[in-house]
Protein backbone atom coordinates (compact mmCIF):
# COMPACT_ATOMS: atom_id res chain seq x y z
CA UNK A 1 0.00 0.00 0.00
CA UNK A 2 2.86 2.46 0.92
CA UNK A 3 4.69 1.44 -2.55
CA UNK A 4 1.54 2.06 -4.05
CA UNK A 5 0.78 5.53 -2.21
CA UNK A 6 4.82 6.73 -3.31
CA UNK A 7 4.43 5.59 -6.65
CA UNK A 8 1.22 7.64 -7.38
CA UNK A 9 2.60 11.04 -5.13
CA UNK A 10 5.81 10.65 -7.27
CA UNK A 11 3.45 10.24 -10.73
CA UNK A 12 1.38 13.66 -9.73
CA UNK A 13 4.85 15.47 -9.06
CA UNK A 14 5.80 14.21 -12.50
CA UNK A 15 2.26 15.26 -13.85
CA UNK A 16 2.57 18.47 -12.44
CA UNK A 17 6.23 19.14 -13.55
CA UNK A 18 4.54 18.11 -16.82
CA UNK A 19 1.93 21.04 -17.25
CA UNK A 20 3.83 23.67 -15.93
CA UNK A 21 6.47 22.87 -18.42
CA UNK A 22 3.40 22.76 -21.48
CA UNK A 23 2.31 26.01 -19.77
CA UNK A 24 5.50 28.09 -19.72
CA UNK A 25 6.13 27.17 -23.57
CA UNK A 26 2.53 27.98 -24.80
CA UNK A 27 2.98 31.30 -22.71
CA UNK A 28 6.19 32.20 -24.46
CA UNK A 29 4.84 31.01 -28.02
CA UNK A 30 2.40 33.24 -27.57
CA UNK A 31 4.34 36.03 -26.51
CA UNK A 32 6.41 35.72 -29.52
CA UNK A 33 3.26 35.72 -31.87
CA UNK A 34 2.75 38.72 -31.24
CA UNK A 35 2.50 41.53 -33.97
CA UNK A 36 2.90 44.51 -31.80
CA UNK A 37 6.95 44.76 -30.25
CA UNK A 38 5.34 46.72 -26.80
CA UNK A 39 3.08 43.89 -26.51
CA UNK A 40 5.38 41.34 -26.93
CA UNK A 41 8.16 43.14 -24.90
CA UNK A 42 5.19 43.46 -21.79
CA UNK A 43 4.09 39.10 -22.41
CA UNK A 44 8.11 38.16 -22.41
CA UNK A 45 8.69 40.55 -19.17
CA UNK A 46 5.65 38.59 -17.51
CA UNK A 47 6.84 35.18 -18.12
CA UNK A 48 10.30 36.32 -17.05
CA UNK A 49 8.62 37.27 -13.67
CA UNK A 50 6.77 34.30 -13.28
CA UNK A 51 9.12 31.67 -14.19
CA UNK A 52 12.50 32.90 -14.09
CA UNK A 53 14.84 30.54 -12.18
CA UNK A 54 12.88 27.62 -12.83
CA UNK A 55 14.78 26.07 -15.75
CA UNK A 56 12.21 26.05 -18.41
CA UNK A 57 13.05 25.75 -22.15
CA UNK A 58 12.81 29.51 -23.10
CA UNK A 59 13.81 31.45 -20.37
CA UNK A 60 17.33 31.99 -22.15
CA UNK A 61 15.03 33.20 -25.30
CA UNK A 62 12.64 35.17 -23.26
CA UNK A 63 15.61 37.15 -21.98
CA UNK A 64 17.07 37.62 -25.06
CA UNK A 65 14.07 38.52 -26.98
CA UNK A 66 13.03 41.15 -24.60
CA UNK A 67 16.66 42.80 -24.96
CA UNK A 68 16.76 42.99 -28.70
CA UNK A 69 12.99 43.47 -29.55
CA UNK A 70 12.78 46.91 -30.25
CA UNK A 71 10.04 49.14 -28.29
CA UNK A 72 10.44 52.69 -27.05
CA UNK A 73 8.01 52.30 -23.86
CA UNK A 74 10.67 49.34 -22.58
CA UNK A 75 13.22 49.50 -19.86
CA UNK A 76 16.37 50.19 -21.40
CA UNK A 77 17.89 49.27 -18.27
CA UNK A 78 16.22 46.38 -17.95
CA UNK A 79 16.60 45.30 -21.55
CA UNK A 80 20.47 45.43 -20.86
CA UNK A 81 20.52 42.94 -17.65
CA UNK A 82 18.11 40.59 -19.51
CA UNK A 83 20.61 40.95 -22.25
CA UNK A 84 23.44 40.08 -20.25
CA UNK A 85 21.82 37.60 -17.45
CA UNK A 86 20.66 35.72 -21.36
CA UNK A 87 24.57 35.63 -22.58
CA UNK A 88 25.18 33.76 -19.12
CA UNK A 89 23.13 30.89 -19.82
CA UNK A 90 23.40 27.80 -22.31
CA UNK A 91 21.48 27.39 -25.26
CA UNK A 92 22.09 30.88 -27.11
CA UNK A 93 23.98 30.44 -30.83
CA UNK A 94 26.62 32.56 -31.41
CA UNK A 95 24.49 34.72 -33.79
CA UNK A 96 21.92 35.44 -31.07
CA UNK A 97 24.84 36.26 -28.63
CA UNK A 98 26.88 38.72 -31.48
CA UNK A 99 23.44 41.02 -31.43
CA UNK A 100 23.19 41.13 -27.73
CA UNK A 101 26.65 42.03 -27.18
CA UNK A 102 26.32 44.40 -29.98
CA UNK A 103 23.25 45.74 -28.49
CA UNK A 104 23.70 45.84 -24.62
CA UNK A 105 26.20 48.59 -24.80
CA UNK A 106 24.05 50.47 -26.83
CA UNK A 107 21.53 50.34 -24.13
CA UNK A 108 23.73 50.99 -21.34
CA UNK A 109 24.97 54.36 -23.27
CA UNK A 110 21.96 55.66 -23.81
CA UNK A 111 20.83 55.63 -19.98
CA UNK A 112 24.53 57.49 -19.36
CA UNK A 113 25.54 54.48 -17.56
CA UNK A 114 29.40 54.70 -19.81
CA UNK A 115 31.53 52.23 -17.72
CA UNK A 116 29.05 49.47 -18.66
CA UNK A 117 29.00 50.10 -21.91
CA UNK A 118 32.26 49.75 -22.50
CA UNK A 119 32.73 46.95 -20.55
CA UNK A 120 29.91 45.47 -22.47
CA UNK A 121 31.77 46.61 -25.70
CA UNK A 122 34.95 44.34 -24.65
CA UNK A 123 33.27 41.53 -24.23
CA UNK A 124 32.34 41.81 -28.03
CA UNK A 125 36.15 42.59 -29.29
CA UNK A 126 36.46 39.70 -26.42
CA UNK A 127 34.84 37.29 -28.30
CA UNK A 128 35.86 38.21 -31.58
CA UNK A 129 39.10 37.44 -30.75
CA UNK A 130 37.94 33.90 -29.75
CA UNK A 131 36.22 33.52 -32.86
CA UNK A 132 37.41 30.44 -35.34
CA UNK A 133 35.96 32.64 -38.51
CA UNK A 134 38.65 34.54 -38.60
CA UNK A 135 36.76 37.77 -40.64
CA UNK A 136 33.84 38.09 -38.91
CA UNK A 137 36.17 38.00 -36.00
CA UNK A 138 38.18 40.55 -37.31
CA UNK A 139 34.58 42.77 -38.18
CA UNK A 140 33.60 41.98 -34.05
CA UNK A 141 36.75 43.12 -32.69
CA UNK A 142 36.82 46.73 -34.64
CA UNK A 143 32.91 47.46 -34.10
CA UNK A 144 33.75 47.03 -30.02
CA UNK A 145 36.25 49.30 -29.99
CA UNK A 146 34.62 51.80 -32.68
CA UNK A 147 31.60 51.55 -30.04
CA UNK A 148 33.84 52.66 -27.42
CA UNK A 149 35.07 55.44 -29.24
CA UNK A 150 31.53 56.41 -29.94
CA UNK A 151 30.78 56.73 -26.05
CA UNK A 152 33.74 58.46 -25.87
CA UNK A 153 33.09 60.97 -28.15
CA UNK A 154 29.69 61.56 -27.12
CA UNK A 155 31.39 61.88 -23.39
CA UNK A 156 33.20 64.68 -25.15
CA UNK A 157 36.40 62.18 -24.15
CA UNK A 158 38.16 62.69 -28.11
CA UNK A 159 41.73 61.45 -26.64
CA UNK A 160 40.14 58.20 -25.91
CA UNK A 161 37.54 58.36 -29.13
CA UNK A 162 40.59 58.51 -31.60
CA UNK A 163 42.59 56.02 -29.74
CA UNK A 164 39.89 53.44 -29.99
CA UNK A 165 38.75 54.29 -33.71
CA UNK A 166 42.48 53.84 -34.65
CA UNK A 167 42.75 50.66 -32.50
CA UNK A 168 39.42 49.46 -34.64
CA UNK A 169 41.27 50.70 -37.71
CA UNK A 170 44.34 48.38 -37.22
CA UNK A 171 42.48 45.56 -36.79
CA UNK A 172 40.12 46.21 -39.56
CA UNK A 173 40.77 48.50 -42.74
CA UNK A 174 37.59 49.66 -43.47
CA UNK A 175 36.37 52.98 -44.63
CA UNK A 176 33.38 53.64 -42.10
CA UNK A 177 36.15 53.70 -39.49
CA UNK A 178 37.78 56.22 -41.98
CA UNK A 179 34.76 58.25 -42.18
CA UNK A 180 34.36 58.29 -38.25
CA UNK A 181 37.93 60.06 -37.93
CA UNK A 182 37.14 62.26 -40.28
CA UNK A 183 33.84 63.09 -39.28
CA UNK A 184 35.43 63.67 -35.40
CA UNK A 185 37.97 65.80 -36.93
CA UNK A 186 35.64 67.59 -38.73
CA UNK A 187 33.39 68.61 -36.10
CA UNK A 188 35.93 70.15 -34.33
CA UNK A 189 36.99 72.15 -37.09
CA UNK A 190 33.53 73.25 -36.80
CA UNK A 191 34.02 74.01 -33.19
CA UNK A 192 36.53 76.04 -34.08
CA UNK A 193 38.86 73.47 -32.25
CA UNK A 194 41.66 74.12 -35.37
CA UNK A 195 44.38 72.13 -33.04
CA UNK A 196 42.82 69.38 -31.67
CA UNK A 197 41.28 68.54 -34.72
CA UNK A 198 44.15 68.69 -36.58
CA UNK A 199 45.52 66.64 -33.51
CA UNK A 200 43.23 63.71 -34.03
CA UNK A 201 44.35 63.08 -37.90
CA UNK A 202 48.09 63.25 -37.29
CA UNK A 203 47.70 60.36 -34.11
CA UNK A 204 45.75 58.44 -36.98
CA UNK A 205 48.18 58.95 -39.87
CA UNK A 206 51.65 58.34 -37.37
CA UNK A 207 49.40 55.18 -35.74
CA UNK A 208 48.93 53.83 -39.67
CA UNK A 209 51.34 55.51 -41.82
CA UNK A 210 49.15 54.07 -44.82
CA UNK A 211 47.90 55.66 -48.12
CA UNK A 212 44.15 57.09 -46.55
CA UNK A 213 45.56 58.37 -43.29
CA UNK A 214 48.01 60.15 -45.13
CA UNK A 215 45.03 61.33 -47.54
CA UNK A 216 42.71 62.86 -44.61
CA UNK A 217 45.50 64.36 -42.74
CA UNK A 218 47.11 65.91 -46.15
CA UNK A 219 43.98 67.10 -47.58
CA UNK A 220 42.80 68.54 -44.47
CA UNK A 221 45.99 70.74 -44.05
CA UNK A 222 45.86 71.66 -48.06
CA UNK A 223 42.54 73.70 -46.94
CA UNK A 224 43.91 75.16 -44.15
CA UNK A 225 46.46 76.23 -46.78
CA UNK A 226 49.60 74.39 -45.05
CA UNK A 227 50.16 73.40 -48.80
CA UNK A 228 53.88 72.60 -48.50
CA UNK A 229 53.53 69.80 -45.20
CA UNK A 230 50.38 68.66 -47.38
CA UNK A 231 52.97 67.60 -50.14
CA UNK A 232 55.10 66.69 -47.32
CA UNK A 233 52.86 63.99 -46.33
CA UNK A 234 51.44 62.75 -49.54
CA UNK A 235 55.06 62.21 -50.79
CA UNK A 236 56.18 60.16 -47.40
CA UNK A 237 53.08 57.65 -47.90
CA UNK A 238 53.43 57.44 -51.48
CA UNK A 239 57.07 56.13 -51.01
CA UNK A 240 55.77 53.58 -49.30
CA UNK A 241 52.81 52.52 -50.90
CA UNK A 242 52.21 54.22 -54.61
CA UNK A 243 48.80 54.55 -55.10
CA UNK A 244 46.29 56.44 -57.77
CA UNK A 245 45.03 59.03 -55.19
CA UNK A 246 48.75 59.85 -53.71
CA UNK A 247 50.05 60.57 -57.27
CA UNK A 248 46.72 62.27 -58.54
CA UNK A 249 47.31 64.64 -55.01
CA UNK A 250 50.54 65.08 -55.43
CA UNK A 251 50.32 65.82 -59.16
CA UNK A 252 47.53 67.92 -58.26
CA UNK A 253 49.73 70.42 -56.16
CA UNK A 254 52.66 70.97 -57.80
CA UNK A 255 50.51 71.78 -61.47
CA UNK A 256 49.09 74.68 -58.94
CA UNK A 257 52.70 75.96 -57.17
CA UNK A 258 53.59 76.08 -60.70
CA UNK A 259 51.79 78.99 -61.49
CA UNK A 260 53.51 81.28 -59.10
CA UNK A 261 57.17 79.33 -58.93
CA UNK A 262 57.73 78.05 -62.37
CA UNK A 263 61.09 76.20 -60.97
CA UNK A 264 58.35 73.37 -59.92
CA UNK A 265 57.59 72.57 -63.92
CA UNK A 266 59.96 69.52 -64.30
CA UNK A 267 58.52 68.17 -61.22
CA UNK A 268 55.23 68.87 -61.73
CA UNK A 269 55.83 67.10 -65.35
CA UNK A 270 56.80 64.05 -63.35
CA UNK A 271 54.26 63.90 -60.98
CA UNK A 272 51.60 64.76 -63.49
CA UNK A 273 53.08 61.84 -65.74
CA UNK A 274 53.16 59.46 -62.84
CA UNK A 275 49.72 60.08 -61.89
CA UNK A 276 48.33 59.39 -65.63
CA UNK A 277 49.76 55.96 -65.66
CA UNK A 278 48.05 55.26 -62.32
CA UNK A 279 44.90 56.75 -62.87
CA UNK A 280 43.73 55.00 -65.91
CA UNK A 281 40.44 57.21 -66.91
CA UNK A 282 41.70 60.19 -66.34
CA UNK A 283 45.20 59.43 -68.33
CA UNK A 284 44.86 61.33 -71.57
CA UNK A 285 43.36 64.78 -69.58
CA UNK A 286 47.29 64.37 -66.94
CA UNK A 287 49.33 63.57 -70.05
CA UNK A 288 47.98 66.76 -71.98
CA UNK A 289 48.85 68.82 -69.08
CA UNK A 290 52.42 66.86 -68.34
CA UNK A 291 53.06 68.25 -72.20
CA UNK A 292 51.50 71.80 -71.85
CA UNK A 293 53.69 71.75 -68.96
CA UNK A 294 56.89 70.71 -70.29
CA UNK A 295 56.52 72.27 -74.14
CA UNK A 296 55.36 75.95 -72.35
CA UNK A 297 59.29 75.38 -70.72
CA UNK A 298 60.51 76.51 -74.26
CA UNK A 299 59.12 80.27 -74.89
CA UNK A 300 59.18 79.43 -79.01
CA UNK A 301 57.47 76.26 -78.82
CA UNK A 302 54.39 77.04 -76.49
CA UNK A 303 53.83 79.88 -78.92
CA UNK A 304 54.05 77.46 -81.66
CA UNK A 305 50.27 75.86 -80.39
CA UNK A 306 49.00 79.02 -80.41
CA UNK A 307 49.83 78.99 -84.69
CA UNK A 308 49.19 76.10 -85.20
CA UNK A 309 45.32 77.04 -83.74
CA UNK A 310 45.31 79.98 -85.70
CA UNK A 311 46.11 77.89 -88.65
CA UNK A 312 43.36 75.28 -88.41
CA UNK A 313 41.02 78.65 -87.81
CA UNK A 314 41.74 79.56 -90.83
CA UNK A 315 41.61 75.86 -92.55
CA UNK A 316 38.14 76.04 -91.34
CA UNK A 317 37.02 79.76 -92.59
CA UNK A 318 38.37 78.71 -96.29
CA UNK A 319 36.89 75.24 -96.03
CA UNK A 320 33.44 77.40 -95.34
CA UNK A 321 33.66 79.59 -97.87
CA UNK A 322 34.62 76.76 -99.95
CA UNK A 323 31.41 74.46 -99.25
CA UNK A 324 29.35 78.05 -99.51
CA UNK A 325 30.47 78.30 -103.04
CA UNK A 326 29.80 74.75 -104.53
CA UNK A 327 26.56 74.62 -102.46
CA UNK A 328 23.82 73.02 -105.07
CA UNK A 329 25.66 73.76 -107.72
CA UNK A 330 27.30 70.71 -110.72
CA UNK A 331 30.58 71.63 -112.66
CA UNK A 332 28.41 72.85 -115.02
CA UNK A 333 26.40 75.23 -113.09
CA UNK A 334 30.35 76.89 -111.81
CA UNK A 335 31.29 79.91 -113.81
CA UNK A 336 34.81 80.80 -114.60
CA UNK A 337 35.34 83.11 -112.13
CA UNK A 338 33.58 80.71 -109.29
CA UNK A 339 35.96 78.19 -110.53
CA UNK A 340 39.24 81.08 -110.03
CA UNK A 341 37.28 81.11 -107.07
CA UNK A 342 37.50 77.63 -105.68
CA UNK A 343 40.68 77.24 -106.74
CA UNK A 344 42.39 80.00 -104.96
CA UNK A 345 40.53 78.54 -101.32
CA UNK A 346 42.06 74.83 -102.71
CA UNK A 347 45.40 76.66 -102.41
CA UNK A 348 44.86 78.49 -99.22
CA UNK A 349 44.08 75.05 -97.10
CA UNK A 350 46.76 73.51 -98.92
CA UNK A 351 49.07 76.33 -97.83
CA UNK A 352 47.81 76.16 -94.23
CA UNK A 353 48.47 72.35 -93.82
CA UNK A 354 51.86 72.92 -94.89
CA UNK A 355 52.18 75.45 -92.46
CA UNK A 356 50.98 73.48 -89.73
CA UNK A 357 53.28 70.37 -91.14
CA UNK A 358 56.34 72.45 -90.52
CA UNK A 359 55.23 73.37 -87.23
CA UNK A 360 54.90 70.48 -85.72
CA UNK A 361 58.19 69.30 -87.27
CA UNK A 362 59.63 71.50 -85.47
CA UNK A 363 57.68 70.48 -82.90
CA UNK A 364 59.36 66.81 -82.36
CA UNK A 365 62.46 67.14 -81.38
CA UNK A 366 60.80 68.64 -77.83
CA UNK A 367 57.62 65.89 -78.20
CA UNK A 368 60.56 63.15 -78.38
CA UNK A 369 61.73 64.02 -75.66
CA UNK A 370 58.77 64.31 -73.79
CA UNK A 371 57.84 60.98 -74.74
CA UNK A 372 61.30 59.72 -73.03
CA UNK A 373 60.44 60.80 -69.82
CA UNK A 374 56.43 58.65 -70.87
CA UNK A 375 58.99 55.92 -71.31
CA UNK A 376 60.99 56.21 -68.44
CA UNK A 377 57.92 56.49 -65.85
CA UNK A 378 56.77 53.53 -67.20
CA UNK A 379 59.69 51.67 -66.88
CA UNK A 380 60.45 53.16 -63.24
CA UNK A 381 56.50 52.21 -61.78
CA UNK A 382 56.61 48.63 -64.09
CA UNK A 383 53.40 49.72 -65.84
């Protein structure tokens, strides 16, 4: 009788056990059916506070859906402990975990509660670093710190913003951490804060000493009209790493010192030459300006385009008058005079192609040599 009386206590417990269990999952699947993200937020928050701590299947998912489920009227604190009490427990996969530990400091920053968010940021560079896939790894690592910088910036903290965008940089070469630099530096320019903005792009470039560092922190000192440390800069990354944009830059300067310090012309012919066999589309429009540059060296020559432009205007006035003339008309309809006529324009274009013939023989001896240096650049860059 006792045997029997134990077995059927023990059964009911079981029983019991049984429908609670059924209970807590139909309560969560129908929090999570829910259309409205309040609603569902409110049904998840419920179940929390009736069955948290009693192991059932979703309590991991309850707390992790209430953290990332967006809503306005919700708790952000309480979103963030849910979101970190859910990362503690089993069951979670690792995509599920990346967006809470992406989102938690998030939520911790926005109730000014700093210190936790960037301790909640670590633990994402944290387990990046721990990560097999080695590029999303990489991706987990930079957005942790970038985060931090973020808080720091908003703090007003830019010493410890730029530190931890250039950290994220390191790791990851991407050009959203770029454009975060820049857009720090370029609301303190805005500021007025000339110095420490100017401050925050020369950590970056001497941190990196690559081709876009160089870029933002030469470009920004060309408008500030530092011209010369602008060239400065662009020339120390692009002996390190030649690049399109560093010899387009470059090139781009010196063409514009030329105008007031003509000395500059045979390097500006260089650099303009280099920067047409890097930059592919915009070749022809660099090599025109490499020649201007180097024929308008000789005084005789550099006239000579102006002739030879004054020749083809006239090519084209007696080619006019030419087609006016013969306009409906057959050989037979030409009168000797209009024939006179034609043939005294014939002679005219004839005499203004030779004219332009001998000009640009005399021309080639200078274009030869122009096309040496083509040659040589080529040669030099292996392109």
């Amino acid at each position: 009788m006792k045997r029997i009386l134990f077995a059927t206590v023990t059964l009911v417990f079981v029983l019991s056990g049984l429908v609670a269990a059924q209970s807590a999952d139909e309560e969560y699947l129908k929090a999570m059916q829910l259309s409205d993200n309040c609603q569902k937020v409110q049904a998840l928050d419920n179940y929390i506070a009736k069955y948290a701590g009693q192991g059932t299947t979703n309590e991991h998912w309850a707390y992790a859906y209430y953290c990332l489920t967006p809503c306005a009227s919700k708790s952000a604190q309480k979103a963030a402990e849910y979101g970190e009490k859910a990362m503690t427990m089993p069951g979670l996969d690792d995509k599920t975990k990346i967006a809470l530990m992406a989102t938690v400091p998030e939520l911790y920053n926005s109730i000014g509660q700093v210190d936790k968010a960037k301790a909640a940021a670590r633990k994402l560079i944290d387990f990046g670093k721990a990560l097999s896939e080695a590029k999303l790894g990489l991706r987990l690592q930079a957005g942790g710190y970038v985060m931090i910088g973020q808080f720091a910036e908003k703090a007003g903290d830019n010493t410890t913003a730029t530190e931890n965008y250039i950290s994220a940089y390191n790791i990851l070469k991407d050009g959203s951490i770029i454009k975060q630099i820049r857009s720090l530096a370029d609301k303190l320019y805005k500021a007025q804060k000339y110095a420490e903005a100017e401050q925050v792009l020369r950590r970056f470039y001497a941190a990196d000493q690559g081709p876009e560092s160089a870029t933002v922190l030469a470009q920004t000192l060309h408008k500030q009209g530092k011209t010369d440390e602008a060239l400065t800069i662009y020339r120390e990354a692009y002996a390190k790493k030649k690049t399109a944009g560093l010899a387009r830059n470059i090139a781009m300067i010196l063409n514009g010192q030329v105008k007031t310090d003509p000395s500059k012309t045979n390097e500006a012919v260089g650099a303009l030459i280099e920067a047409a066999l890097f930059n592919q589309k915009d070749s022809g429009k660099l090599l025109e300006q490499a020649k201007y540059l180097f024929v308008s060296q000789d005084k005789e020559l550099a006239s000579s385009y102006d002739k030879i432009a004054e020749h083809n205007k006239a090519i084209e006035e007696f080619t006019n008058s030419y087609n006016a003339k013969i306009e409906g008309k057959s050989e037979e309809d030409l009168s000797e005079a209009d024939k006179r006529v034609l043939k005294t324009l014939e002679a005219n274009i004839e005499a203004e192609k030779q004219a332009i013939a001998r000009i640009q023989a005399g021309q080639k001896g200078v274009l030869d040599k122009f096309n040496v240096l083509v040659a040589q650049a080529k040669t030099r860059l292996g392109r």
